[in-house]
Protein backbone atom coordinates (compact mmCIF):
# COMPACT_ATOMS: atom_id res chain seq x y z
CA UNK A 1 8.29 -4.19 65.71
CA UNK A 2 11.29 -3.37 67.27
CA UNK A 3 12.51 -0.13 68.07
CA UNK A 4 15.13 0.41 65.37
CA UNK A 5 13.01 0.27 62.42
CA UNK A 6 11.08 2.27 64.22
CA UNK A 7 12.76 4.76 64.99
CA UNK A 8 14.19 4.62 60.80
CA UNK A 9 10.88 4.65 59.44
CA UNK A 10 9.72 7.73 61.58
CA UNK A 11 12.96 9.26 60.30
CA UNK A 12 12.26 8.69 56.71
CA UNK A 13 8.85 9.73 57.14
CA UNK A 14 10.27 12.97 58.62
CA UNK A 15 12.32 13.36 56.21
CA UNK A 16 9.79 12.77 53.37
CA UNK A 17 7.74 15.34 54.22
CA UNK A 18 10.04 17.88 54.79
CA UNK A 19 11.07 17.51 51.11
CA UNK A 20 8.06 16.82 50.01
CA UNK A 21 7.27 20.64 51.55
CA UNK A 22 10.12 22.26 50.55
CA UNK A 23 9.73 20.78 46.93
CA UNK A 24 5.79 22.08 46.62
CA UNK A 25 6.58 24.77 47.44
CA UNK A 26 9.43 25.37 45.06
CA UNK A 27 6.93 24.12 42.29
CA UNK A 28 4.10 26.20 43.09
CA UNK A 29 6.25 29.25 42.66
CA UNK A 30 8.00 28.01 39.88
CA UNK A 31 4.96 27.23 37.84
CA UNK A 32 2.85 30.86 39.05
CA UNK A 33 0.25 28.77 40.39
CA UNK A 34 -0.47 31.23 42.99
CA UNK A 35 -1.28 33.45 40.54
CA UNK A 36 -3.04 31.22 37.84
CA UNK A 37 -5.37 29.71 40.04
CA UNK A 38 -6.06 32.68 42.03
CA UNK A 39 -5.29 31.29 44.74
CA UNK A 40 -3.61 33.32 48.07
CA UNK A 41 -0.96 32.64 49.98
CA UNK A 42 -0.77 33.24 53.76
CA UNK A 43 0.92 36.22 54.89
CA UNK A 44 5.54 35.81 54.67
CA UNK A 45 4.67 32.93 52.53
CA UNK A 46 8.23 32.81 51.51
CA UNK A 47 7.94 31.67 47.73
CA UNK A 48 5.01 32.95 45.97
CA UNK A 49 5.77 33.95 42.12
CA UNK A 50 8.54 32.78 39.87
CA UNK A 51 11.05 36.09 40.58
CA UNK A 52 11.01 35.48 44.36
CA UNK A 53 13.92 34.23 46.01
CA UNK A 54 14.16 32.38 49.32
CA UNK A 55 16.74 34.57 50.96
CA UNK A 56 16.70 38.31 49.87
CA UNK A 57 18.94 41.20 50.06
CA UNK A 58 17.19 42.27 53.18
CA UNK A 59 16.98 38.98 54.63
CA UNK A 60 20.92 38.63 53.86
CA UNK A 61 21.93 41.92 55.53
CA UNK A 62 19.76 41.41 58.37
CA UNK A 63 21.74 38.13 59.33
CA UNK A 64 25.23 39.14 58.26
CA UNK A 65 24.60 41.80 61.17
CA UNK A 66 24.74 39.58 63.37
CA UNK A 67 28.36 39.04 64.10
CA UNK A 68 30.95 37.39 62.82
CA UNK A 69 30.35 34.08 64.66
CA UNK A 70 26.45 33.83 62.61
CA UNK A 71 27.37 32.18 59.02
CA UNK A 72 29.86 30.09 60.90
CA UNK A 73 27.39 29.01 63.03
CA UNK A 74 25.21 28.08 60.47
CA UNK A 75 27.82 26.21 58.37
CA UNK A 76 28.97 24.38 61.23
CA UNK A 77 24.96 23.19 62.20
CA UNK A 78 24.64 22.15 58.18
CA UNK A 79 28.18 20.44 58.14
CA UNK A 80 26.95 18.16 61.23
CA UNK A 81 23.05 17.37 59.60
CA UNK A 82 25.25 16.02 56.73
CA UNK A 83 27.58 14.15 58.91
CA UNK A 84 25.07 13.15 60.83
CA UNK A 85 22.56 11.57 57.91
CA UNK A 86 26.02 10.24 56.32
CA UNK A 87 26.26 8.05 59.43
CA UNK A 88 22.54 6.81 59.53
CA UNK A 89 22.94 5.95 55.77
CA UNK A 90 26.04 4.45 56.73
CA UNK A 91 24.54 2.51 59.53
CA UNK A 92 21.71 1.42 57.12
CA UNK A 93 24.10 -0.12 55.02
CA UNK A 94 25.79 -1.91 57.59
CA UNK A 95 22.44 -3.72 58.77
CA UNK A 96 22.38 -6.85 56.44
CA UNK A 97 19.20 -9.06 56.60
CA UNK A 98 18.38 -11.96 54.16
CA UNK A 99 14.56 -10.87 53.77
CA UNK A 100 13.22 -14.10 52.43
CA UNK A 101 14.89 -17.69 53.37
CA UNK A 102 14.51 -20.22 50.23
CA UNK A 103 12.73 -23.06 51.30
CA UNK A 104 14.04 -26.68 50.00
CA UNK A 105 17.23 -25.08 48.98
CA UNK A 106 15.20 -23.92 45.63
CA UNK A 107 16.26 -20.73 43.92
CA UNK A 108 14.31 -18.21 45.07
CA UNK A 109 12.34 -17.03 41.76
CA UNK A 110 11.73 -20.73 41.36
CA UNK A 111 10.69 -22.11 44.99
CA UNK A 112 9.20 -21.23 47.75
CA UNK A 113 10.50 -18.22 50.03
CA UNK A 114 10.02 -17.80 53.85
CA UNK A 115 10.46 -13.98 55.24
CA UNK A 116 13.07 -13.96 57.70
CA UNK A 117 10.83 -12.06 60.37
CA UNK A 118 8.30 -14.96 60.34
CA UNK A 119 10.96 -17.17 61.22
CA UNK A 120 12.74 -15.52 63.32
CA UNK A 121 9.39 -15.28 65.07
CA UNK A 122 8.51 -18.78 65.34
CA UNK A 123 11.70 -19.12 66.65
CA UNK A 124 11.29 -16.33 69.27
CA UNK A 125 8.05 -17.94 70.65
CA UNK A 126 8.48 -21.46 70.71
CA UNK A 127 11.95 -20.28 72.39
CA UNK A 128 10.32 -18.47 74.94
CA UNK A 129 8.15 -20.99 75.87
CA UNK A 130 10.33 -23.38 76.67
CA UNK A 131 11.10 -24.43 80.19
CA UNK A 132 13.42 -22.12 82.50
CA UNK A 133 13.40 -19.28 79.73
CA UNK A 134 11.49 -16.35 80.98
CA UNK A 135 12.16 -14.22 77.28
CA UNK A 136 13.42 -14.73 73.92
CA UNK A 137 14.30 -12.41 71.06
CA UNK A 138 15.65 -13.97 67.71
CA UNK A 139 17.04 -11.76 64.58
CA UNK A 140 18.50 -13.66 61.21
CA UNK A 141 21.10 -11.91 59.54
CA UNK A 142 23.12 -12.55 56.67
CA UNK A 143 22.53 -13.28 53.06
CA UNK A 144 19.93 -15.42 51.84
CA UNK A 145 22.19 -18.43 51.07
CA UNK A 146 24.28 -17.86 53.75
CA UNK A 147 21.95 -16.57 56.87
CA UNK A 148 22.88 -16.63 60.60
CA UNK A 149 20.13 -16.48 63.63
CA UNK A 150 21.24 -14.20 66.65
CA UNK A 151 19.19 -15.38 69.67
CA UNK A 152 19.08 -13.65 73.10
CA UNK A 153 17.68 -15.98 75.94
CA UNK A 154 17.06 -14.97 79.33
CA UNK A 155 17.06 -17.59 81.62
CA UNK A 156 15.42 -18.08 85.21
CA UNK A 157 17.88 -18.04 88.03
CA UNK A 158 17.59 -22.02 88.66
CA UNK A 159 18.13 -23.04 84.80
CA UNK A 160 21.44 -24.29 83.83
CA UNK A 161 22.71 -22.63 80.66
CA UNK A 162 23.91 -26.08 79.02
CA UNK A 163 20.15 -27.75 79.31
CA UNK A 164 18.72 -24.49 78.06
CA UNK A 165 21.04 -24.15 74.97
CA UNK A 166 20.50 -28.19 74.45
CA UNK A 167 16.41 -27.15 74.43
CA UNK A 168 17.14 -24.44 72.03
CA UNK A 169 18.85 -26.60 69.63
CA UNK A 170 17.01 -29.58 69.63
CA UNK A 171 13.79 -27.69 70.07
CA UNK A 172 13.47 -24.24 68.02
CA UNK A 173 16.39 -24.41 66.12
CA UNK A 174 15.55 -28.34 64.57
CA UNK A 175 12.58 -26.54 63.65
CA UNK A 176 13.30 -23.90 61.73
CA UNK A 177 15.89 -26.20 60.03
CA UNK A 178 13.14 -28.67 58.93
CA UNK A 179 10.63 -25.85 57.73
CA UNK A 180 13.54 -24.50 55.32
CA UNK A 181 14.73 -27.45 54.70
CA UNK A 182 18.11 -26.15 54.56
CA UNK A 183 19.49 -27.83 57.87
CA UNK A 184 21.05 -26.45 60.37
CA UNK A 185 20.93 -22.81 60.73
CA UNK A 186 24.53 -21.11 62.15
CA UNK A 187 23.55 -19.55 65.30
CA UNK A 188 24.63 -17.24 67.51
CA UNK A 189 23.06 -17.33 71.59
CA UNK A 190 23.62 -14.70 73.98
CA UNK A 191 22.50 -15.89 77.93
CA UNK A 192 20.98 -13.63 80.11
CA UNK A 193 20.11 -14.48 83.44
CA UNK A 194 17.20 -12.69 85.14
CA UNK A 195 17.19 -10.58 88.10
CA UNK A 196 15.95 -12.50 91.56
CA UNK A 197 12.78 -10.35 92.58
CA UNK A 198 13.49 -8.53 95.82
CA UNK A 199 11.95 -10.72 98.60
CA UNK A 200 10.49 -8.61 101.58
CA UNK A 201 10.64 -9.87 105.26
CA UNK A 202 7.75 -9.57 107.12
């Protein structure tokens, strides 16, 4: 997996349980549940019966005495969560991938589908172990009729970029062309060269 939707997923889970929390515990007060069930909260529990409020007079005072600079503070703080969970959402949206590849050029509810991470797999291996390419890493974007493979290749030192890319088309790429049956694939290849270990003189 790689480390963006990583990095997503522990955000949503995150997320999900902090509203998850917050939203329990608004319930439990709501409803009196405390108090039905007998059940008792721990000590500053801040919600426990149906009249309490999060933030009391108290509470309120206490924080307004903190100087003028303290509820602009917190505004600010909110104001850039919100920006900041706009532009993840935003960046989200941005991220097209296919999903699942047609195979045979069938409609999908009526043929066969192919996920694009499988693919893009079996591309990425029989890529990387082709001769004079020391790593591969494949990603198919796109729409499902319309889908475009983004390969990076990182080439030994001695391998010359034109036989590698001619491997890479007539190897992987043919490949994954034949297994959807949809032909050629647009592609997009990014060379990388790797870095000469340092040799040490003895």
């Amino acid at each position: 997996m790689t480390p963006r939707p990583v990095l997503n997923r522990s955000l949503l889970a995150l997320a999900g349980l902090v509203l998850l929390g917050g939203g329990l515990l608004i319930l439990f007060a709501g409803l009196d549940i405390y108090r039905r069930h007998g059940v008792v909260p721990p000590v500053g529990w801040p919600l426990t019966t149906p009249d309490d409020v999060l933030l009391g007079s108290a509470d309120r005072a206490r924080w307004s005495s903190q100087g003028w600079w303290w509820w602009p503070a917190v505004i600010a703080a909110l104001v850039l969560v919100a920006l900041l969970a706009l532009w993840w959402l935003l960046a989200q949206l941005r991220q097209r991938r296919p999903g699942a590849l047609p195979v045979g050029n069938t409609p999908p509810q009526d043929g066969v589908e192919l996920r694009d991470r499988v693919l893009s797999d079996a591309i990425a291996a029989e890529a990387g172990a082709l001769p004079g390419i020391e790593d591969a890493a494949v990603r198919i974007t796109g729409r499902p009729a319309r889908p475009l493979t983004r390969v990076r290749l990182v080439l030994s030192p001695q391998t010359e970029p034109d036989a590698a890319l001619e491997a890479l088309r007539e190897g992987p790429l043919r490949t994954a062309g034949r297994s959807t049956g949809s032909g050629p694939i647009p592609t997009e290849v990014r060379l990388e060269v790797a870095r000469h270990k340092p040799h040490r003189a003895e």
